[in-house]
PDB file of N, CA and C in Angstrom:
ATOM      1  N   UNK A   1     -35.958 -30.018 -20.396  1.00  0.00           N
ATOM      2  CA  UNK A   1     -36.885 -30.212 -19.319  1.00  0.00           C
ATOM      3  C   UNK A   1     -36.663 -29.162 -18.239  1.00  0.00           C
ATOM      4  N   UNK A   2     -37.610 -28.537 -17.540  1.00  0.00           N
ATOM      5  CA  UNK A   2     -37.902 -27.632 -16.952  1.00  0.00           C
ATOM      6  C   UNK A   2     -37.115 -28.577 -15.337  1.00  0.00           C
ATOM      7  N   UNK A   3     -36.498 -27.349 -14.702  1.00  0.00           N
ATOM      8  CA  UNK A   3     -36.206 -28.012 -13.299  1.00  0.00           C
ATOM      9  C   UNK A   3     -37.325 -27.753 -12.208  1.00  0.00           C
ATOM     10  N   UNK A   4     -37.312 -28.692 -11.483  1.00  0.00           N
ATOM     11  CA  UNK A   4     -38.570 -28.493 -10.234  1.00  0.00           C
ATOM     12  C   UNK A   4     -38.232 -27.226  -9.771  1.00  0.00           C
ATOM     13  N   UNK A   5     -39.356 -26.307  -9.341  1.00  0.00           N
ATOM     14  CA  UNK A   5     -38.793 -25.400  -8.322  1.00  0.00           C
ATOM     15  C   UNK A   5     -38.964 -25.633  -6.893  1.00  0.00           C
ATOM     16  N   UNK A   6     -37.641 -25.240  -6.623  1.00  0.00           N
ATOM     17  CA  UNK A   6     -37.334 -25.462  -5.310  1.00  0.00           C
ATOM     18  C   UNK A   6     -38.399 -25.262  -3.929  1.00  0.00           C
ATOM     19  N   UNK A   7     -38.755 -25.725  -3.029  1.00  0.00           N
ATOM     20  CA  UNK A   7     -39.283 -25.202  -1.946  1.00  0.00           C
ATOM     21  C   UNK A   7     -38.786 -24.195  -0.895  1.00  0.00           C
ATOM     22  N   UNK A   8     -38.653 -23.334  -0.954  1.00  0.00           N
ATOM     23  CA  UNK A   8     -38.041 -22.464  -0.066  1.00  0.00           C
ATOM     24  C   UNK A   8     -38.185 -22.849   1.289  1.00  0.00           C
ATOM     25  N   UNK A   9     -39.058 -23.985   1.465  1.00  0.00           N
ATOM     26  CA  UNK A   9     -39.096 -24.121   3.182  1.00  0.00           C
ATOM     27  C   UNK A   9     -39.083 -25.861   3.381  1.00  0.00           C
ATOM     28  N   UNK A  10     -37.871 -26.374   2.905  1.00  0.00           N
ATOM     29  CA  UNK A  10     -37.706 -27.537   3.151  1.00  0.00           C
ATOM     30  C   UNK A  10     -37.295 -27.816   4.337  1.00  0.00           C
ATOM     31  N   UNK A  11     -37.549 -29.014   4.509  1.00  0.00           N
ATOM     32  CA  UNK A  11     -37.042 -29.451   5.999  1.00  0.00           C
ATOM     33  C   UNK A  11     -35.415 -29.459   6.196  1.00  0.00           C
ATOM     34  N   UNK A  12     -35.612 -28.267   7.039  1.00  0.00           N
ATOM     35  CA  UNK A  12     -33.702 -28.599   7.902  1.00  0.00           C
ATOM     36  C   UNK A  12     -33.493 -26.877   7.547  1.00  0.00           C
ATOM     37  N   UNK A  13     -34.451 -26.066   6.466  1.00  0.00           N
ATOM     38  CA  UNK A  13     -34.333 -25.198   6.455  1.00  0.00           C
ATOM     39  C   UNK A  13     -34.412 -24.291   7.618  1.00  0.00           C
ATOM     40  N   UNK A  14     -33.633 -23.175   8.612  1.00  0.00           N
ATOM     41  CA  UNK A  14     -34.120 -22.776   9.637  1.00  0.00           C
ATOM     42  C   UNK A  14     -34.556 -21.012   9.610  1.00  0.00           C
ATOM     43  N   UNK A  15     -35.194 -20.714  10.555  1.00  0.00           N
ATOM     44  CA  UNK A  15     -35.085 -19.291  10.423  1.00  0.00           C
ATOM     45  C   UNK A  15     -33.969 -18.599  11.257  1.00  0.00           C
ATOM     46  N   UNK A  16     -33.518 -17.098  10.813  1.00  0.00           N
ATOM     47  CA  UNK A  16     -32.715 -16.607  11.576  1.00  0.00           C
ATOM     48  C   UNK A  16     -33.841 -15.538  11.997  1.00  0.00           C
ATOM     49  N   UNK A  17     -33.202 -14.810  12.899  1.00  0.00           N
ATOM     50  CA  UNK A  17     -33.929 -13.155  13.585  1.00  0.00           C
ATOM     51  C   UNK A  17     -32.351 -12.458  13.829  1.00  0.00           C
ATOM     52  N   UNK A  18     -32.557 -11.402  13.063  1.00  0.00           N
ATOM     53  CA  UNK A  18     -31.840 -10.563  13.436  1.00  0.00           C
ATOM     54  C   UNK A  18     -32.688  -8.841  13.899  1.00  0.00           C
ATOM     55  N   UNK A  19     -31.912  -8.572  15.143  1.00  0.00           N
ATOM     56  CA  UNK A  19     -32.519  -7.056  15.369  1.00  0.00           C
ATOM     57  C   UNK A  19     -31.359  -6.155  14.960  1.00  0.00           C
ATOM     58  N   UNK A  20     -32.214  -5.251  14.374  1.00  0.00           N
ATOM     59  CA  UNK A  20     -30.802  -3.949  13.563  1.00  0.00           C
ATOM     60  C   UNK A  20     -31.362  -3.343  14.378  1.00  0.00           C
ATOM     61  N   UNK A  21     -30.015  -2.384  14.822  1.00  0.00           N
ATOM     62  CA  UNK A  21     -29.668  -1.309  15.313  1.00  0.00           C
ATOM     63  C   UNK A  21     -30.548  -0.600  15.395  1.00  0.00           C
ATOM     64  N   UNK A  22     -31.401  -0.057  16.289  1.00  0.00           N
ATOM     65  CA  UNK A  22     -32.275   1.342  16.011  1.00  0.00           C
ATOM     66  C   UNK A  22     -33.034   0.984  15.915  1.00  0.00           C
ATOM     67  N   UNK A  23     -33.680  -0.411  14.878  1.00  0.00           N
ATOM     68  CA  UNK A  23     -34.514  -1.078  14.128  1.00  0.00           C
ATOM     69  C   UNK A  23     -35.689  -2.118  14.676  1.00  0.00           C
ATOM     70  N   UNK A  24     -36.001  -2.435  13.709  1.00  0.00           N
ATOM     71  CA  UNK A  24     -36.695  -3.852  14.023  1.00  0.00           C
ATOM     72  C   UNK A  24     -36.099  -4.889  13.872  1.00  0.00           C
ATOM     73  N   UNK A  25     -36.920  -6.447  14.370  1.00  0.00           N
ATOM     74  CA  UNK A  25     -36.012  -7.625  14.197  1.00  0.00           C
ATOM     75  C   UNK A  25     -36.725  -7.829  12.712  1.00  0.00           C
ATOM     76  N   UNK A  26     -35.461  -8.167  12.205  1.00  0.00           N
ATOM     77  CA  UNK A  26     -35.886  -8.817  10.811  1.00  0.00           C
ATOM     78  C   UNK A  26     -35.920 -10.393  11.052  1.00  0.00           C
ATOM     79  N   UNK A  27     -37.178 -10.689  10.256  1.00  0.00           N
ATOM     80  CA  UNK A  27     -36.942 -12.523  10.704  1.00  0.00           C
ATOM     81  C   UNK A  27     -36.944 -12.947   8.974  1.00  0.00           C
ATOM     82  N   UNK A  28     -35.922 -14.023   8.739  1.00  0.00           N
ATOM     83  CA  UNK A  28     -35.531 -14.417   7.208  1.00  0.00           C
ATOM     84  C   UNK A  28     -36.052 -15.951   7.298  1.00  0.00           C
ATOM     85  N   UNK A  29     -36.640 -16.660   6.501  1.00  0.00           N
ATOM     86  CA  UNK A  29     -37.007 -18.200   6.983  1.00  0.00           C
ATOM     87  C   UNK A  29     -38.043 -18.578   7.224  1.00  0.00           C
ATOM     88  N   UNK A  30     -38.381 -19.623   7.491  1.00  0.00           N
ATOM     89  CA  UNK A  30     -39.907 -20.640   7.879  1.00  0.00           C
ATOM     90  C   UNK A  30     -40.062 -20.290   9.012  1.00  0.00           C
ATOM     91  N   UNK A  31     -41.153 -19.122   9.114  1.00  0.00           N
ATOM     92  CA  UNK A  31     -42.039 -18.863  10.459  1.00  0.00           C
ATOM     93  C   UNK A  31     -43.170 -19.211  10.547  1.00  0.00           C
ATOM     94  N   UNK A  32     -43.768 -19.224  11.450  1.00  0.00           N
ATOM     95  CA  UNK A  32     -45.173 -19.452  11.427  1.00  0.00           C
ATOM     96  C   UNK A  32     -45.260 -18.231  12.617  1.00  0.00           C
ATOM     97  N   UNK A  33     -45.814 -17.433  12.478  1.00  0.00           N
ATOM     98  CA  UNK A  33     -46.478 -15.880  13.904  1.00  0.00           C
ATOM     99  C   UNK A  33     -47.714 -16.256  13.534  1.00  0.00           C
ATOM    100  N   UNK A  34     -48.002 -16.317  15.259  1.00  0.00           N
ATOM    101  CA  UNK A  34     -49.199 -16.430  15.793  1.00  0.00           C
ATOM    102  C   UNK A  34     -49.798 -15.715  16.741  1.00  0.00           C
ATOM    103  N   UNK A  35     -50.635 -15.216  16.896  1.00  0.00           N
ATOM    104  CA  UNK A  35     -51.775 -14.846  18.129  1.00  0.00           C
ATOM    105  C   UNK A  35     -51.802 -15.252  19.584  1.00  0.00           C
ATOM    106  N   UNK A  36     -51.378 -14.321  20.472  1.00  0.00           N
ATOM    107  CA  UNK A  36     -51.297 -15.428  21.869  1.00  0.00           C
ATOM    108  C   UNK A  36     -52.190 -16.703  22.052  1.00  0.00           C
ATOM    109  N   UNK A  37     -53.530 -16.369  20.659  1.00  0.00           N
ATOM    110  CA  UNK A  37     -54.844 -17.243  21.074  1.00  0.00           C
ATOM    111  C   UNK A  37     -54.211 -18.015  19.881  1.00  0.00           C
ATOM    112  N   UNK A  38     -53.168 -18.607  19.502  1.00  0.00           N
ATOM    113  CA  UNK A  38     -53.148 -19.420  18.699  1.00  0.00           C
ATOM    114  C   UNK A  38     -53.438 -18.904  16.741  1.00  0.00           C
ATOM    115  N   UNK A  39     -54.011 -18.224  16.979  1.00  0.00           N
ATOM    116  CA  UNK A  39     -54.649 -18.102  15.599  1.00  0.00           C
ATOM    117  C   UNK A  39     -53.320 -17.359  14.782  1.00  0.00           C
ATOM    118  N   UNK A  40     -53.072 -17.868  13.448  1.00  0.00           N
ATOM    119  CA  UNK A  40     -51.842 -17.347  12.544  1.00  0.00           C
ATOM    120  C   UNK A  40     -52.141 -16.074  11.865  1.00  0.00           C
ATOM    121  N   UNK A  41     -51.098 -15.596  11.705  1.00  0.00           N
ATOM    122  CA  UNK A  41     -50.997 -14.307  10.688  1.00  0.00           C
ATOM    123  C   UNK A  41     -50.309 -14.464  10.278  1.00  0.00           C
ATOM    124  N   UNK A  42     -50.832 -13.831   8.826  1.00  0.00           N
ATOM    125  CA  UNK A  42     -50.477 -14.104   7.780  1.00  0.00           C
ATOM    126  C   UNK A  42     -49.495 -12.659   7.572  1.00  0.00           C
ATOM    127  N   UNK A  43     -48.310 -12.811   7.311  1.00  0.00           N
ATOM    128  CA  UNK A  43     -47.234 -12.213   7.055  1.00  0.00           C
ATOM    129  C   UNK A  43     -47.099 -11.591   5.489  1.00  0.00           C
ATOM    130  N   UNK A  44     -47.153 -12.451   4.616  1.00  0.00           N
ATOM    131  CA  UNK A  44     -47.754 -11.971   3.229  1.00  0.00           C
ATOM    132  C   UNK A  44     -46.144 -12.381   2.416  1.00  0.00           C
ATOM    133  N   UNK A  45     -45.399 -12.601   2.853  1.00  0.00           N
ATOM    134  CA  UNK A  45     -43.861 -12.494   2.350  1.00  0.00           C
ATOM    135  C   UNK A  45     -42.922 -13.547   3.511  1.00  0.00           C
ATOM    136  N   UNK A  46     -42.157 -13.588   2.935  1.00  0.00           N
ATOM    137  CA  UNK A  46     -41.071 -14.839   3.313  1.00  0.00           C
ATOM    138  C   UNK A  46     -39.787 -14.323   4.557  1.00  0.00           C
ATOM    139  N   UNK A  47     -39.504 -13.023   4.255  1.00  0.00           N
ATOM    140  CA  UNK A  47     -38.591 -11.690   4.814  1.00  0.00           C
ATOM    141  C   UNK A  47     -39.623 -10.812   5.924  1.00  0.00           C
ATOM    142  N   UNK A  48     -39.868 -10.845   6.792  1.00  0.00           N
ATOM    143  CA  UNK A  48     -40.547  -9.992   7.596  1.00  0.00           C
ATOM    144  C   UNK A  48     -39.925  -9.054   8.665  1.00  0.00           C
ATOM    145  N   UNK A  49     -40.027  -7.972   8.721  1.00  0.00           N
ATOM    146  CA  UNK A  49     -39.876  -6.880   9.700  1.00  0.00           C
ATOM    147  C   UNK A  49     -40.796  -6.887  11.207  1.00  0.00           C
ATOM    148  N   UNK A  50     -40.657  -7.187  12.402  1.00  0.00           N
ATOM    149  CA  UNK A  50     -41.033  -6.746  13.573  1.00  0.00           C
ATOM    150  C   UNK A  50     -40.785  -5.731  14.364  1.00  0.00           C
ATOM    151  N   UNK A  51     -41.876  -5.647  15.008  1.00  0.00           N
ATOM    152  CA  UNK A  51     -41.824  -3.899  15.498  1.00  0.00           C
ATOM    153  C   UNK A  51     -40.800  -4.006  16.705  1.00  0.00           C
ATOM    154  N   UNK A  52     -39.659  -3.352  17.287  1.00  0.00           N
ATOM    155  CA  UNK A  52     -39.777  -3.478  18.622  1.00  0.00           C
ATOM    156  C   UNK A  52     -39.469  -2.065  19.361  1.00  0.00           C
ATOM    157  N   UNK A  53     -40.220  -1.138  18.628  1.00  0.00           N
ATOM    158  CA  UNK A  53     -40.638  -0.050  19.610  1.00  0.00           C
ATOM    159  C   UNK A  53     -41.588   0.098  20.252  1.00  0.00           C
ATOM    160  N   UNK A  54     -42.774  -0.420  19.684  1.00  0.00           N
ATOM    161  CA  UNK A  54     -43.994  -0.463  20.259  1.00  0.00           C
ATOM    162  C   UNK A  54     -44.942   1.193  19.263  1.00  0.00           C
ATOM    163  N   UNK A  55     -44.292   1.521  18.525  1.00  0.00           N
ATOM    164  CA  UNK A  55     -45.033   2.685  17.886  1.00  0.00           C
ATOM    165  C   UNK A  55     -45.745   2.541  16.819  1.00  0.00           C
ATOM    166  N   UNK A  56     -45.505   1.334  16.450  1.00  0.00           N
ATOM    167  CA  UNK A  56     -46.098   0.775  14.515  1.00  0.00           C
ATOM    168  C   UNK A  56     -47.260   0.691  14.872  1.00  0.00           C
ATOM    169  N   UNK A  57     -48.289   1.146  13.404  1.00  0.00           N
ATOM    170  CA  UNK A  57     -49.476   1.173  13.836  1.00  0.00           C
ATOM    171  C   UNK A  57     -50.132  -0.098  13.096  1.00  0.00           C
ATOM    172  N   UNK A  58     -48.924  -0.716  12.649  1.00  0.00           N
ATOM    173  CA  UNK A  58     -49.477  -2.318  11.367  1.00  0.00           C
ATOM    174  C   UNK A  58     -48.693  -3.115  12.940  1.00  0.00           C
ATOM    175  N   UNK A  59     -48.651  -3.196  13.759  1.00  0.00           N
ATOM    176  CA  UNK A  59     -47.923  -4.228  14.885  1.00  0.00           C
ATOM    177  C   UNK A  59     -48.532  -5.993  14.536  1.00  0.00           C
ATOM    178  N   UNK A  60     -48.020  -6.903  14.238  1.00  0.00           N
ATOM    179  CA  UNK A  60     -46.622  -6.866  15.212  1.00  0.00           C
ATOM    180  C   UNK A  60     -45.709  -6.295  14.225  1.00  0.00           C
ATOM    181  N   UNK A  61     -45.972  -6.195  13.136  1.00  0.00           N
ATOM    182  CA  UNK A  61     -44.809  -5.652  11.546  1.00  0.00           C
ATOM    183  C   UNK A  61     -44.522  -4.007  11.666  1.00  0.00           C
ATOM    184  N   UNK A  62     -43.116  -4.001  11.951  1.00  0.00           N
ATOM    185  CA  UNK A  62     -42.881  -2.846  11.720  1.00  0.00           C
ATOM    186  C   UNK A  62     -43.198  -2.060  10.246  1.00  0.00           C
ATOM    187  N   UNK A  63     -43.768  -0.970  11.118  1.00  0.00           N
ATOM    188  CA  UNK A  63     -43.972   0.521   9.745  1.00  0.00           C
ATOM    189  C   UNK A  63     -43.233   1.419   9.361  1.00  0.00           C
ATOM    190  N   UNK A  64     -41.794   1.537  10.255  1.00  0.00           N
ATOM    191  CA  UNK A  64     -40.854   2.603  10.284  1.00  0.00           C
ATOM    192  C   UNK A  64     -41.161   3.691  11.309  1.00  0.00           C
ATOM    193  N   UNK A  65     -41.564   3.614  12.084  1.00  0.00           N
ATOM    194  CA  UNK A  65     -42.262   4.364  13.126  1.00  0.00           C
ATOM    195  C   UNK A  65     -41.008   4.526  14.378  1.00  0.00           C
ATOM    196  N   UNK A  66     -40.346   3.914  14.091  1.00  0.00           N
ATOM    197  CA  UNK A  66     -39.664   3.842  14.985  1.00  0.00           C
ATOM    198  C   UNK A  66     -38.013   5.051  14.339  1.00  0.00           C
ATOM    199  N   UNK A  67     -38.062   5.174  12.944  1.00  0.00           N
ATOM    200  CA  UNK A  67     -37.126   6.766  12.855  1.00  0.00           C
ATOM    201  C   UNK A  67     -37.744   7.647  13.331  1.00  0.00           C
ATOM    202  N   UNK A  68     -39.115   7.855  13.113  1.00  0.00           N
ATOM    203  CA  UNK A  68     -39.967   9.585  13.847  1.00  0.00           C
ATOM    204  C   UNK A  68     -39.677   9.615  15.464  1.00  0.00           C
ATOM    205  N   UNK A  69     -39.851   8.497  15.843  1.00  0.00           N
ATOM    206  CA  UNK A  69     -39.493   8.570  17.561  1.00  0.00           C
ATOM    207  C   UNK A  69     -38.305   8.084  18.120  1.00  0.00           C
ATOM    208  N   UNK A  70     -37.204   8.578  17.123  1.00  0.00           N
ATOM    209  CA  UNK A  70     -35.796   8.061  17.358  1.00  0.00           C
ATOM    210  C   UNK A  70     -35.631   6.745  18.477  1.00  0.00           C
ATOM    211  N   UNK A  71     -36.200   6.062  18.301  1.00  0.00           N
ATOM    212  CA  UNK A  71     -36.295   4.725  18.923  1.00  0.00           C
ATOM    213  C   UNK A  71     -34.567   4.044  18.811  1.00  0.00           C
ATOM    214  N   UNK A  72     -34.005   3.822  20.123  1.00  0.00           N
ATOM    215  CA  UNK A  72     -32.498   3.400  19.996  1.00  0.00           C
ATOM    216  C   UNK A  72     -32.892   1.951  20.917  1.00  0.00           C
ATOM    217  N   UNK A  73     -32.068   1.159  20.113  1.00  0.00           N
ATOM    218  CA  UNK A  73     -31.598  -0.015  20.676  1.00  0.00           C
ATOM    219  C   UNK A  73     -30.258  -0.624  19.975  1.00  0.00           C
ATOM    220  N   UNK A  74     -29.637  -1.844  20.577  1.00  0.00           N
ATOM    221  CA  UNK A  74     -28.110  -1.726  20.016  1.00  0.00           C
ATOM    222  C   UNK A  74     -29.105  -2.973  19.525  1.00  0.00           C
ATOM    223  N   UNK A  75     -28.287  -3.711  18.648  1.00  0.00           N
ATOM    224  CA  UNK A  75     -28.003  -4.989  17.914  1.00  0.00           C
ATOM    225  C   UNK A  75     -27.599  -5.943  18.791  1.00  0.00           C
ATOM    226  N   UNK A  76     -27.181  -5.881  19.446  1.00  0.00           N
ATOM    227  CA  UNK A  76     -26.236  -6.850  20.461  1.00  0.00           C
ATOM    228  C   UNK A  76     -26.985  -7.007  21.862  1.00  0.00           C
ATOM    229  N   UNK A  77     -26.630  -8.262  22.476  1.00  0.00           N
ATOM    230  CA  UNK A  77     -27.815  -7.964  23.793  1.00  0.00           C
ATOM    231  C   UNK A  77     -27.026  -7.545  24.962  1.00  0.00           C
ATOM    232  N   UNK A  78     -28.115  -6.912  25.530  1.00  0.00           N
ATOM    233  CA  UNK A  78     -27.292  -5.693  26.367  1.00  0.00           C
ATOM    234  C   UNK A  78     -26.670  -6.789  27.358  1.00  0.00           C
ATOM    235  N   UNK A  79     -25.794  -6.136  28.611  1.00  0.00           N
ATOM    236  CA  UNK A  79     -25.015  -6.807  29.611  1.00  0.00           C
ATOM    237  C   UNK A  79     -25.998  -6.859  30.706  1.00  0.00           C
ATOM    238  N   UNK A  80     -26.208  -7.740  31.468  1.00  0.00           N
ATOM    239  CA  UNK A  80     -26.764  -7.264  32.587  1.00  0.00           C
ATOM    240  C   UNK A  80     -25.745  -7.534  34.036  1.00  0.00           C
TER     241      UNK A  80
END
């Protein structure tokens, strides 16, 4: 007998966000991104990339736009 397949987005499952270095935030997990007006987008995949240079021309999903304009940020949040 065949085993059920699993739901990848069961309850208690959470998401993480991580921002890499240089990079974008990667978000891993049950998101839902939305539209300031509410309305969802559709992400297409489970693993998503966000922009946070502001240079991607697919926004809010990073394109890599951010190596051509040596875009630096640390991983860690800064001190204030």
């Amino acid at each position: 007998m065949d085993q059920p397949v699993e739901d990848p987005y069961e309850v208690g499952e959470r998401a993480t966000v991580t921002p890499y270095e240089n990079g974008p935030l990667i978000v891993r997990g049950p998101v839902e991104l939305l539209t300031q007006d509410g309305q969802r987008i559709e992400a297409g995949r489970k693993t998503i990339a966000l922009c946070r240079c502001g240079r991607s021309a697919a926004k809010p999903f990073c394109d890599g736009s951010h190596k051509v304009f040596s875009f630096r940020a640390t991983s860690k949040p800064e001190s204030t």
